[in-house]
C-alpha atoms as a PDB file:
ATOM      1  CA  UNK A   1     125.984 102.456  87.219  1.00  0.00           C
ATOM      2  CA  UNK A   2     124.101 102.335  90.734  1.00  0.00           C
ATOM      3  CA  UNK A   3     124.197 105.284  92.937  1.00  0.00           C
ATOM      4  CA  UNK A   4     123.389 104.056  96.399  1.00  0.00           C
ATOM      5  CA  UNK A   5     123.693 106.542  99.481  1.00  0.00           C
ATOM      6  CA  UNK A   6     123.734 106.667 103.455  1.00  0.00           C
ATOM      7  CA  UNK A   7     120.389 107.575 104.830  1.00  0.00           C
ATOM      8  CA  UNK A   8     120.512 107.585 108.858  1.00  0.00           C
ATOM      9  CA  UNK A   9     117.806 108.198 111.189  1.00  0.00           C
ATOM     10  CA  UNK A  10     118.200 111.419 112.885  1.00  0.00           C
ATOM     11  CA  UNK A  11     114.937 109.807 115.487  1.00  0.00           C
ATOM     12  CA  UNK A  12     115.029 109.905 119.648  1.00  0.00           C
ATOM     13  CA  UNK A  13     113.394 106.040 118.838  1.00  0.00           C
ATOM     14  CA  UNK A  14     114.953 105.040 115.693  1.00  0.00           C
ATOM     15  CA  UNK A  15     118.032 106.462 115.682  1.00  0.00           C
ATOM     16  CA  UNK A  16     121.084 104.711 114.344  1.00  0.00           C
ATOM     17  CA  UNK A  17     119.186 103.040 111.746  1.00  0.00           C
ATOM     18  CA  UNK A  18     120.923 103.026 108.106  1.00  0.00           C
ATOM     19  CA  UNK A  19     119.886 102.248 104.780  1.00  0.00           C
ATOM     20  CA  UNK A  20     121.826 102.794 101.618  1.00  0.00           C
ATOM     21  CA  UNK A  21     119.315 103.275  98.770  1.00  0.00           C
ATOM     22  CA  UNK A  22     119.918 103.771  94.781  1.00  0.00           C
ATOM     23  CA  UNK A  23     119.403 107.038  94.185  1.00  0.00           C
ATOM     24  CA  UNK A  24     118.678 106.610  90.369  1.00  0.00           C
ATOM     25  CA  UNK A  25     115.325 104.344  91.380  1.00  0.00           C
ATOM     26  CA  UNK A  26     113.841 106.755  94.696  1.00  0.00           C
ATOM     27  CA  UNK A  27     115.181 110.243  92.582  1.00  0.00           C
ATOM     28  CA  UNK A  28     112.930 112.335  94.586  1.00  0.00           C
ATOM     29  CA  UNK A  29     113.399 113.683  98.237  1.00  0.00           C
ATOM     30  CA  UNK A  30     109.538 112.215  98.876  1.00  0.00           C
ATOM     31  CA  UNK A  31     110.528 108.479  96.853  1.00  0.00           C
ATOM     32  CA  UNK A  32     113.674 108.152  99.242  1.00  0.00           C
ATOM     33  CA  UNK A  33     111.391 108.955 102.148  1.00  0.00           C
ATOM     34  CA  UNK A  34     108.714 106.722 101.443  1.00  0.00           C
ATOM     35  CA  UNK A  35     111.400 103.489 100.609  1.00  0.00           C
ATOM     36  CA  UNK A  36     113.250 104.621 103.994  1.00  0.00           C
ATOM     37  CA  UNK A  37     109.938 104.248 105.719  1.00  0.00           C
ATOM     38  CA  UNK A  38     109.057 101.177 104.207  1.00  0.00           C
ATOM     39  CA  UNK A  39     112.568  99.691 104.854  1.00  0.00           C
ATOM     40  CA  UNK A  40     112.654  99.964 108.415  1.00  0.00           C
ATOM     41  CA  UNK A  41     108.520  99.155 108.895  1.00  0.00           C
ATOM     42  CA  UNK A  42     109.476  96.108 107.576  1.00  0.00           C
ATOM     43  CA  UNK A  43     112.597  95.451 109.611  1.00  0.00           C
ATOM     44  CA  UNK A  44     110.398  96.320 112.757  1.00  0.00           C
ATOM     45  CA  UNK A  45     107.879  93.899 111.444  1.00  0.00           C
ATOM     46  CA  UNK A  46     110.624  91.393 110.560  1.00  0.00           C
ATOM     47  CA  UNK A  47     111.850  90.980 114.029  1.00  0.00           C
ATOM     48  CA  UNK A  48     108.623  91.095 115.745  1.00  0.00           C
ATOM     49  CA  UNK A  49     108.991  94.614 117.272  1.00  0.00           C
ATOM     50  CA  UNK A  50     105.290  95.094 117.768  1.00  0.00           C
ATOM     51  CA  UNK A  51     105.381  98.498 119.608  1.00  0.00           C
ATOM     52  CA  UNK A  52     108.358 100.167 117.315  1.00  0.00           C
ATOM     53  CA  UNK A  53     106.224  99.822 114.697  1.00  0.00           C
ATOM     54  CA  UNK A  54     103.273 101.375 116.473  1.00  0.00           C
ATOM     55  CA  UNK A  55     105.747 104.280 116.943  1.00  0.00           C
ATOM     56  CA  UNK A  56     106.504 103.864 113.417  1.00  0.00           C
ATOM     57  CA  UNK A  57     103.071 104.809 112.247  1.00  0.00           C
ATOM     58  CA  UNK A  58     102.455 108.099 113.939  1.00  0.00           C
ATOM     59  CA  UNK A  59     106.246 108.958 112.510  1.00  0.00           C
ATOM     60  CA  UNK A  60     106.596 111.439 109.757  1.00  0.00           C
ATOM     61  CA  UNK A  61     109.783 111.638 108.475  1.00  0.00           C
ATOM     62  CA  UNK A  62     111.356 113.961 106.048  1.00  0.00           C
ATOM     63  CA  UNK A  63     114.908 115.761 104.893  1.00  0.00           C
ATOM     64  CA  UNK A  64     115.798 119.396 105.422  1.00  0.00           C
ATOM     65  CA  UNK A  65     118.266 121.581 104.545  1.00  0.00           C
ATOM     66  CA  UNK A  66     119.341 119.101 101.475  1.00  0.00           C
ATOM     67  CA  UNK A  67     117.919 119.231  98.179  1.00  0.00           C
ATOM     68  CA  UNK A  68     117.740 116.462  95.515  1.00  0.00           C
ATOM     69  CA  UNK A  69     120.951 118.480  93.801  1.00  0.00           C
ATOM     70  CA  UNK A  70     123.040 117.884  96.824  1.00  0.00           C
ATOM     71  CA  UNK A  71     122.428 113.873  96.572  1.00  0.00           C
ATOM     72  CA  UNK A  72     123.029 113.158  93.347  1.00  0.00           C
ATOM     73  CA  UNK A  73     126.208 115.438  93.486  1.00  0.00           C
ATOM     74  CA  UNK A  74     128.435 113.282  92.257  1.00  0.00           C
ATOM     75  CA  UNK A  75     131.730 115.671  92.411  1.00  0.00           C
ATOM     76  CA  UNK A  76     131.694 116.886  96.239  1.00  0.00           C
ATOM     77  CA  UNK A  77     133.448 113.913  97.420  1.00  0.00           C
ATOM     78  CA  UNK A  78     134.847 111.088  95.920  1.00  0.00           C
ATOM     79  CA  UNK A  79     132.921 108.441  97.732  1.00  0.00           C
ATOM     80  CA  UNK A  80     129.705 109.945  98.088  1.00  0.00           C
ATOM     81  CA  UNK A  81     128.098 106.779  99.349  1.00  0.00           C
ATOM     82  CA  UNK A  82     129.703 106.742 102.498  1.00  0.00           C
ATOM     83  CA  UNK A  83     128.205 110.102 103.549  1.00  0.00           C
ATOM     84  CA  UNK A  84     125.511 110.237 105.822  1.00  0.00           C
ATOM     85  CA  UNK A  85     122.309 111.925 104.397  1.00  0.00           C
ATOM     86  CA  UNK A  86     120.208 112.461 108.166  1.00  0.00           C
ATOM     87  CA  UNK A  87     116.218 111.767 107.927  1.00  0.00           C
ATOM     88  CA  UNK A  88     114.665 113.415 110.968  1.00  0.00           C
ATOM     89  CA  UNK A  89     111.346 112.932 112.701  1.00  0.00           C
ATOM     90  CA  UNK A  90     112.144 115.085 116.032  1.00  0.00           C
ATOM     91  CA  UNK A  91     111.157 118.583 114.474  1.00  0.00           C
ATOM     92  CA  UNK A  92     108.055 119.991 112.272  1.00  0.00           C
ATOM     93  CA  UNK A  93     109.947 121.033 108.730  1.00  0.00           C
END
């Protein structure tokens, strides 16, 4: 069975950007990261957005205040892949 969740930007550039990503492939807070990255570098890259993904590069993105635990819970709500798991990039944790 897939497990796909709702990663959002939580970005003053990219914000409102969305991904849903199978948690049982990127099973590691750094993995979901990394293919969230990737995803949206090659969006940018895609549609010719030359100085978004400038902005991209200096970006460092990352997930607080939610462990791995949290994501994979598969009991807190019955559609877990509609809630929205925020990646930030607009503070240093």
């Amino acid at each position: 069975m897939v497990r796909f969740r709702r990663f959002v930007a939580s970005s003053p550039i990219f914000s409102g950007y969305e991904v849903f990503l199978d948690i049982d492939i990127h099973n590691t807070l750094d993995k979901i990261i990394n293919q969230f990255y990737d995803n949206l570098y090659k969006l940018l890259e895609l549609y010719k957005f030359e100085v978004l993904v400038e902005e991209l590069k200096n970006t460092r993105f990352h997930i607080h205040d939610i462990t791995m635990d949290d994501i994979t819970m598969d009991h807190i709500e019955s559609n877990n892949s509609e809630k929205k798991i925020y990646v930030c990039d607009k503070c240093s944790s």
